[in-house]
N, C-alpha and C. Protein backbone atom coordinates (compact mmCIF):
# COMPACT_ATOMS: atom_id res chain seq x y z
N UNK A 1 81.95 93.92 114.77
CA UNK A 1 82.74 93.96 113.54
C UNK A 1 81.96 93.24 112.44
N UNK A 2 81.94 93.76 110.90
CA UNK A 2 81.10 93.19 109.98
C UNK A 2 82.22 92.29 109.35
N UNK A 3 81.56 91.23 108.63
CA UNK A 3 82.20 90.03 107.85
C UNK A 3 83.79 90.65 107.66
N UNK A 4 83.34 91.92 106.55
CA UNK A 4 84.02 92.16 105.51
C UNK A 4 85.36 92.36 106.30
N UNK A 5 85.06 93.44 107.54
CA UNK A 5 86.13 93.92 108.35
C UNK A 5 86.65 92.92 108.93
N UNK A 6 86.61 91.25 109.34
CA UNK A 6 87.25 90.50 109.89
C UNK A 6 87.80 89.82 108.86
N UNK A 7 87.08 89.50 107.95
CA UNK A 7 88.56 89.05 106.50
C UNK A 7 89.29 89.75 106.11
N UNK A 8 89.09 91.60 105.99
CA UNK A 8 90.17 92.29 106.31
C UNK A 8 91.03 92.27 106.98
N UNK A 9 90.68 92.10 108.42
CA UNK A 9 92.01 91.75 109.35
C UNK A 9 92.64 90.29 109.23
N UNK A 10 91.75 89.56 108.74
CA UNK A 10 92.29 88.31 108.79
C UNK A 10 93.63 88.32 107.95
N UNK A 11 93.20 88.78 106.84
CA UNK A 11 94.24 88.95 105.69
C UNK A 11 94.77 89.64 106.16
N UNK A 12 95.07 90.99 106.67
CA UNK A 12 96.09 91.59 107.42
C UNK A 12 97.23 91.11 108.01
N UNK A 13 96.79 90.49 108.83
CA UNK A 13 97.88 89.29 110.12
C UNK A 13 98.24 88.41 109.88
N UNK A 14 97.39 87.43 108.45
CA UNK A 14 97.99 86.87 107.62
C UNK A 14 99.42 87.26 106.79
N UNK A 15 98.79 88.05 106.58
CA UNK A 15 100.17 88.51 105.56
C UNK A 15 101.84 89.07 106.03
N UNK A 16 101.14 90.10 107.34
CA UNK A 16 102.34 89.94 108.53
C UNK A 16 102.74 88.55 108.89
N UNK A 17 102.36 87.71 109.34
CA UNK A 17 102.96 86.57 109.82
C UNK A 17 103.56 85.39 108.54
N UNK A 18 103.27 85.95 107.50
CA UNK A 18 103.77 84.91 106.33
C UNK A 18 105.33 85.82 106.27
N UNK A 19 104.79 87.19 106.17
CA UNK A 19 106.42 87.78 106.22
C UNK A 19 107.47 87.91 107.26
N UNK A 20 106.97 87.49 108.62
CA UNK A 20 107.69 87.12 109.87
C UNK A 20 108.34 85.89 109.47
N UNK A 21 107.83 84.78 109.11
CA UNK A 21 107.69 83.72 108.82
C UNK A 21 109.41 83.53 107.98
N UNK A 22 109.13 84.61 106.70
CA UNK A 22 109.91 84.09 105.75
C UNK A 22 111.38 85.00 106.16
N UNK A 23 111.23 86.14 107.29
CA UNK A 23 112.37 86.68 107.86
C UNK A 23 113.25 84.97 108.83
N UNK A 24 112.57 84.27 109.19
CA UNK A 24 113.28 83.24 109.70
C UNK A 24 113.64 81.79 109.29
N UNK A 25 112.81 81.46 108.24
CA UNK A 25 113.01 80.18 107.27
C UNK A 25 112.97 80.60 106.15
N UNK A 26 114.46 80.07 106.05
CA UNK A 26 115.00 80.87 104.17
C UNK A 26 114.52 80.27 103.19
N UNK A 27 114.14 78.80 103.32
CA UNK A 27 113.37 77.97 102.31
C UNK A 27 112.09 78.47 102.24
N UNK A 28 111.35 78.86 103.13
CA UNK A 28 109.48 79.50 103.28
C UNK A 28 109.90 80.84 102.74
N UNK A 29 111.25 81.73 103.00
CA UNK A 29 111.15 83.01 102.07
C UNK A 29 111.08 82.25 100.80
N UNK A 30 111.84 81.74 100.36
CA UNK A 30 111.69 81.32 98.71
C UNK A 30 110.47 81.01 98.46
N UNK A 31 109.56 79.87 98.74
CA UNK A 31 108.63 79.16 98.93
C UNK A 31 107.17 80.55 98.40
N UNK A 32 107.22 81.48 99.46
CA UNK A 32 106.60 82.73 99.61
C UNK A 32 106.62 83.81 98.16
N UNK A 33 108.26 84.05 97.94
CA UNK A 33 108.73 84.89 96.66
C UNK A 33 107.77 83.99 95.68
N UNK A 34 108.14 82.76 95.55
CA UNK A 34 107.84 81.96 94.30
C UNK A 34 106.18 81.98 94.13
N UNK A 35 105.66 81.74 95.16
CA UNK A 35 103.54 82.14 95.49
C UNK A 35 103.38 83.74 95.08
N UNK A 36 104.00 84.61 95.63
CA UNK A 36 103.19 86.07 95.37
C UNK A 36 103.77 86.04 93.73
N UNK A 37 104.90 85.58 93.39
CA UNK A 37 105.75 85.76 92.03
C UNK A 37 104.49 85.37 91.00
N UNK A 38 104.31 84.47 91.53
CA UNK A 38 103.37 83.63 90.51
C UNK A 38 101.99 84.71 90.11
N UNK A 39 101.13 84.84 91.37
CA UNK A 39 100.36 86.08 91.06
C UNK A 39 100.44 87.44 91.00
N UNK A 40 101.88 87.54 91.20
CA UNK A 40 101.90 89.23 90.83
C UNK A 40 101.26 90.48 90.37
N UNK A 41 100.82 90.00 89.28
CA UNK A 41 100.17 90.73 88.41
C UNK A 41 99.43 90.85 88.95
N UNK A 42 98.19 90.60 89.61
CA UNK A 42 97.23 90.45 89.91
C UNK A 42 96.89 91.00 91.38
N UNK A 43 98.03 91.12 91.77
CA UNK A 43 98.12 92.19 93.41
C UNK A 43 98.00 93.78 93.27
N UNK A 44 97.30 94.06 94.69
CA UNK A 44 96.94 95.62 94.41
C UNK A 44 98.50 96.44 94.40
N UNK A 45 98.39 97.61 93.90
CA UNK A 45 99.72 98.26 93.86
C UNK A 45 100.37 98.48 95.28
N UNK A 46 99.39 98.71 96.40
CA UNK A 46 100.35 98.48 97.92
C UNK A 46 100.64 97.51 98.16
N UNK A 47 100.26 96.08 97.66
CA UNK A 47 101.23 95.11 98.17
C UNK A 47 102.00 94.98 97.01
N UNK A 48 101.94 94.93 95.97
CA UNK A 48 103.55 95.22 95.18
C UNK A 48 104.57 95.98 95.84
N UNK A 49 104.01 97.35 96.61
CA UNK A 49 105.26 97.83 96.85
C UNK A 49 106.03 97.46 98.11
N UNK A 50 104.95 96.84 99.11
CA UNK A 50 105.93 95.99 100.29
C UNK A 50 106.18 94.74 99.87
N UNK A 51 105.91 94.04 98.86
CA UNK A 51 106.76 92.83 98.27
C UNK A 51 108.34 93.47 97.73
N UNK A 52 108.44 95.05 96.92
CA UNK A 52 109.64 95.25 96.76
C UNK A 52 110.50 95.93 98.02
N UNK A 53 109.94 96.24 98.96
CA UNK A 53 110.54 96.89 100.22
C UNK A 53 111.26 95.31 100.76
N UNK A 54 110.74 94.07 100.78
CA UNK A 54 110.73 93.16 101.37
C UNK A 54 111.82 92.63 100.38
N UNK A 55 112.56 92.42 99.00
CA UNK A 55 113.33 91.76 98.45
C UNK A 55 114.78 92.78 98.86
N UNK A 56 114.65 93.95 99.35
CA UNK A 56 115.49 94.78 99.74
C UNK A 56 116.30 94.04 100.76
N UNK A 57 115.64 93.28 101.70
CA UNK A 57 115.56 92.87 102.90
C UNK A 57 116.19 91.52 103.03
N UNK A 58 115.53 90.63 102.22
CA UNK A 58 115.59 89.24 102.44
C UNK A 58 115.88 88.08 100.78
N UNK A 59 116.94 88.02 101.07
CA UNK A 59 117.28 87.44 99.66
C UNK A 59 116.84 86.36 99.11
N UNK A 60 116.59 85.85 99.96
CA UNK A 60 115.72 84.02 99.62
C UNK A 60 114.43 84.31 99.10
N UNK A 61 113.65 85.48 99.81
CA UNK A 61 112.22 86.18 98.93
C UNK A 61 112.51 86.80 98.00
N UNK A 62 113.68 87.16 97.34
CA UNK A 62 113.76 87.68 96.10
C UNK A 62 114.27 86.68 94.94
N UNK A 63 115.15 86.17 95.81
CA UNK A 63 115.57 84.32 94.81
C UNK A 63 113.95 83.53 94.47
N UNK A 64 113.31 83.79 95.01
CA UNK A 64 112.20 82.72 94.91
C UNK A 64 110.84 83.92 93.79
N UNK A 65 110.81 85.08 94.48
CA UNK A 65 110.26 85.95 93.71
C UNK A 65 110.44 86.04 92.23
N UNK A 66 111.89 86.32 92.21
CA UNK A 66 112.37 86.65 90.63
C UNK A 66 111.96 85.14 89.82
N UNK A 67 112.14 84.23 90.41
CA UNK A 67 112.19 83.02 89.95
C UNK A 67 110.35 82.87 89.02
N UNK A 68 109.69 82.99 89.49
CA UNK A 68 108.45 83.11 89.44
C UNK A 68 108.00 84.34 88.02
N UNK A 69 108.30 85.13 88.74
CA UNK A 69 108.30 86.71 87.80
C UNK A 69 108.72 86.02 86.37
N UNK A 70 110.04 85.50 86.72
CA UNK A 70 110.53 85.36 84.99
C UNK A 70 110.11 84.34 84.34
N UNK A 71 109.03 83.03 85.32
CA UNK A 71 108.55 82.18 84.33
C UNK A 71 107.08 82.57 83.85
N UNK A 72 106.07 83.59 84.35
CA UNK A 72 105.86 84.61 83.86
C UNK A 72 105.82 85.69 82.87
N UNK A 73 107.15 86.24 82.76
CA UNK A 73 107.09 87.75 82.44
C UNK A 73 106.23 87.83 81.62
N UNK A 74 106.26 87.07 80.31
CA UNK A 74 105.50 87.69 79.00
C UNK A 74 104.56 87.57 78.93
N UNK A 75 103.81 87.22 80.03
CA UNK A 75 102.14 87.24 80.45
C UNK A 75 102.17 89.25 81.20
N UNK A 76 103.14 89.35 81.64
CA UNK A 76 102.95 90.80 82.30
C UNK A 76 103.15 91.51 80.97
N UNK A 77 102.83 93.08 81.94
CA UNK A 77 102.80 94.52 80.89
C UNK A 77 104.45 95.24 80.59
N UNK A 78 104.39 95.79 79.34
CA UNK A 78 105.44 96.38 79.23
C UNK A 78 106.49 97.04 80.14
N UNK A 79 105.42 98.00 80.64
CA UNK A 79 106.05 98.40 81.93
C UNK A 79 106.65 97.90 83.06
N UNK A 80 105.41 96.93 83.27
CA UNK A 80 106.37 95.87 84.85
C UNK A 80 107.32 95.14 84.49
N UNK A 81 107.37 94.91 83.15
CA UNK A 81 108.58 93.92 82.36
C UNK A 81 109.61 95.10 82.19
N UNK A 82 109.89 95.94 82.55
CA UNK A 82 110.90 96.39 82.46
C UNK A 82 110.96 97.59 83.79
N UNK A 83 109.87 97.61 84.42
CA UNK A 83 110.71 97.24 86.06
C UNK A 83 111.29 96.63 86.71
N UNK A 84 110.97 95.38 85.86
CA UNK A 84 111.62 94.15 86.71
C UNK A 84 113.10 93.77 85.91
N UNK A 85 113.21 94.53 85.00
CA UNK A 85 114.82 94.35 84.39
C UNK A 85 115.85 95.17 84.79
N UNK A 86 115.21 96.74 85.57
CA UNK A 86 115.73 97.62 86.16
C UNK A 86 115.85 96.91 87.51
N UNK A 87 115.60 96.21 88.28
CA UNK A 87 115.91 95.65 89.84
C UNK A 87 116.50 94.90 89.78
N UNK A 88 117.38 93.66 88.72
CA UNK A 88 118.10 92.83 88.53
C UNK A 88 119.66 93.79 88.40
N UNK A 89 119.78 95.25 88.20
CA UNK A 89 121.02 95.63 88.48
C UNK A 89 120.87 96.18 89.82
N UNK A 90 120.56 96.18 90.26
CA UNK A 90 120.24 96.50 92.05
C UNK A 90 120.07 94.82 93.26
N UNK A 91 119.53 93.93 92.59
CA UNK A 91 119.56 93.00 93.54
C UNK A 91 120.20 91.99 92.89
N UNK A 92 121.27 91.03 92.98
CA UNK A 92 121.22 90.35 92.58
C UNK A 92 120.51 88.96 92.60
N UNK A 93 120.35 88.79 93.91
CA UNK A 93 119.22 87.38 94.54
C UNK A 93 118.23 87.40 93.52
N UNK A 94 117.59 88.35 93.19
CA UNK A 94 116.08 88.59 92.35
C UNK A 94 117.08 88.76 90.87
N UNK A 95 117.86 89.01 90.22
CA UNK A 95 118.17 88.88 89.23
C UNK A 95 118.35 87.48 88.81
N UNK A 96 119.16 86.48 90.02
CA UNK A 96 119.64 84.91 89.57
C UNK A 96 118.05 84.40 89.21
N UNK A 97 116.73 84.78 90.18
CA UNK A 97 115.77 84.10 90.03
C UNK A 97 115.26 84.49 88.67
N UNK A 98 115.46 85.35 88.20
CA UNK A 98 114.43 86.28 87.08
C UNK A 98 115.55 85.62 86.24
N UNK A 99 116.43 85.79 85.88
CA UNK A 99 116.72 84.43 84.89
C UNK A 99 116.47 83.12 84.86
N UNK A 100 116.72 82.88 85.73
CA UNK A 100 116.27 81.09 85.97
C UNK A 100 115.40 80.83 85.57
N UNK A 101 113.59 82.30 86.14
CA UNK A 101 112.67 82.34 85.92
C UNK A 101 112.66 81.60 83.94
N UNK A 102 113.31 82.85 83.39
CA UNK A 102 113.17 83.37 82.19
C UNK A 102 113.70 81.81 81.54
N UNK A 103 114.69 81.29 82.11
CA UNK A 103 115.66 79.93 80.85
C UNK A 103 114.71 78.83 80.68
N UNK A 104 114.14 79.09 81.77
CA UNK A 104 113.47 77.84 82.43
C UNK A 104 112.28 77.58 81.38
N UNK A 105 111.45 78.87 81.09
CA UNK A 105 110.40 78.72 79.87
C UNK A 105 110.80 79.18 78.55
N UNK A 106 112.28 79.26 78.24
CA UNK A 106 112.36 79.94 77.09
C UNK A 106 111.96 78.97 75.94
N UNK A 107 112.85 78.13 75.82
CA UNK A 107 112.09 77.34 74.61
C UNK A 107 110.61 77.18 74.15
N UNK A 108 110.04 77.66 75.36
CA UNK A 108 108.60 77.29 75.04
C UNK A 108 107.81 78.27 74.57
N UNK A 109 108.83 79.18 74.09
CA UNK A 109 107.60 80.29 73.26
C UNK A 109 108.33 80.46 72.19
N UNK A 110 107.87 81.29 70.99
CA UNK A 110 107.70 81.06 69.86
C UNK A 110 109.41 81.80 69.79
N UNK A 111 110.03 81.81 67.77
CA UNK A 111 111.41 82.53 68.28
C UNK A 111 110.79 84.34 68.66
N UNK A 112 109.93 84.95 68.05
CA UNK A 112 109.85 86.00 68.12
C UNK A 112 109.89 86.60 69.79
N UNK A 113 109.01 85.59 70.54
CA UNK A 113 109.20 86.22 72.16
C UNK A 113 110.44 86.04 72.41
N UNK A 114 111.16 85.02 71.91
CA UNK A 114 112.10 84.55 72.26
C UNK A 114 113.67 85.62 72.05
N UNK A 115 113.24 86.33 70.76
CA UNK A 115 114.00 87.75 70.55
C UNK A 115 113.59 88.45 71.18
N UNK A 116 112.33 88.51 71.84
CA UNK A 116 111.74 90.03 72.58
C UNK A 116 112.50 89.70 73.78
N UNK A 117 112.63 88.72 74.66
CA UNK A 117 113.16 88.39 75.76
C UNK A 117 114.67 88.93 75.80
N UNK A 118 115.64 88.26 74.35
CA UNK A 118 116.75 88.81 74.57
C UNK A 118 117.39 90.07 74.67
N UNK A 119 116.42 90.73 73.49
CA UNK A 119 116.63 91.96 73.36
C UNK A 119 116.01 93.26 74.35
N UNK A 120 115.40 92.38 75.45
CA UNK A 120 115.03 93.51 76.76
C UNK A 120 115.93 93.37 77.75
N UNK A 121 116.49 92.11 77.23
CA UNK A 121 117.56 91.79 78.30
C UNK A 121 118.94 91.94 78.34
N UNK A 122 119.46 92.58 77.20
CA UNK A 122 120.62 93.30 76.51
C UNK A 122 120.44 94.48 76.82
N UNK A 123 119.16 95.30 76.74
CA UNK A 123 119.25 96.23 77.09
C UNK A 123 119.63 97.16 78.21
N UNK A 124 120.48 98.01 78.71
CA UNK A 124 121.07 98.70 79.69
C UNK A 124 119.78 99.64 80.48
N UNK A 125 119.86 98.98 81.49
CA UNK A 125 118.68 99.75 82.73
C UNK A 125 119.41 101.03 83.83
């Protein structure tokens, strides 16, 4: 086996066992949501989509996820910013976090984000 292919697997079984992990300690799901939340952006599009198969699943990874996402958002793209406003009427666990996310840094941006925030968030998904 070459390098590349054993840090492949490494990361593989890694990533299964962090999500075994957070199916049985609800604090390490949060813990987990709140780590991938943080780099989101920055993940390939197949693990975005078993991070959202996985908030389907387990609510403490979506409480901890959203949480992250929304202190975030306005570093993300239009689009994922309003994917992620469309899954807050579908989950609620990931909606409480994605506000929390969001209150938590609001003051700290200027008023104009500060209207962009409300007014994506008024909006009907």
């Amino acid at each position: 086996m070459q390098d590349w292919d054993l840090t492949l697997f490494i990361n593989v079984v890694n990533k299964d066992l962090a999500f075994r992990n957070a199916e049985n300690n609800p604090q390490f799901a949060v813990g987990l949501g709140m780590g991938l939340g943080r780099m989101f952006k920055y993940l390939p599009r197949e693990i975005k989509e078993r991070i959202y198969e996985k908030i389907k699943l387990n609510p403490q990874f979506a409480l901890g996820l959203g949480i992250y996402l929304g202190r975030v958002f306005t570093y993300l793209t239009n689009e994922l910013q309003e994917n992620l406003l469309e899954l807050v009427n579908v989950n609620s666990e990931f909606a409480e976090g994605l506000g929390y996310g969001l209150g938590y840094v609001f003051s700290l941006h200027t008023k104009e984000v500060q209207k962009q925030i409300l007014e994506k968030s008024e909006k009907k998904y």
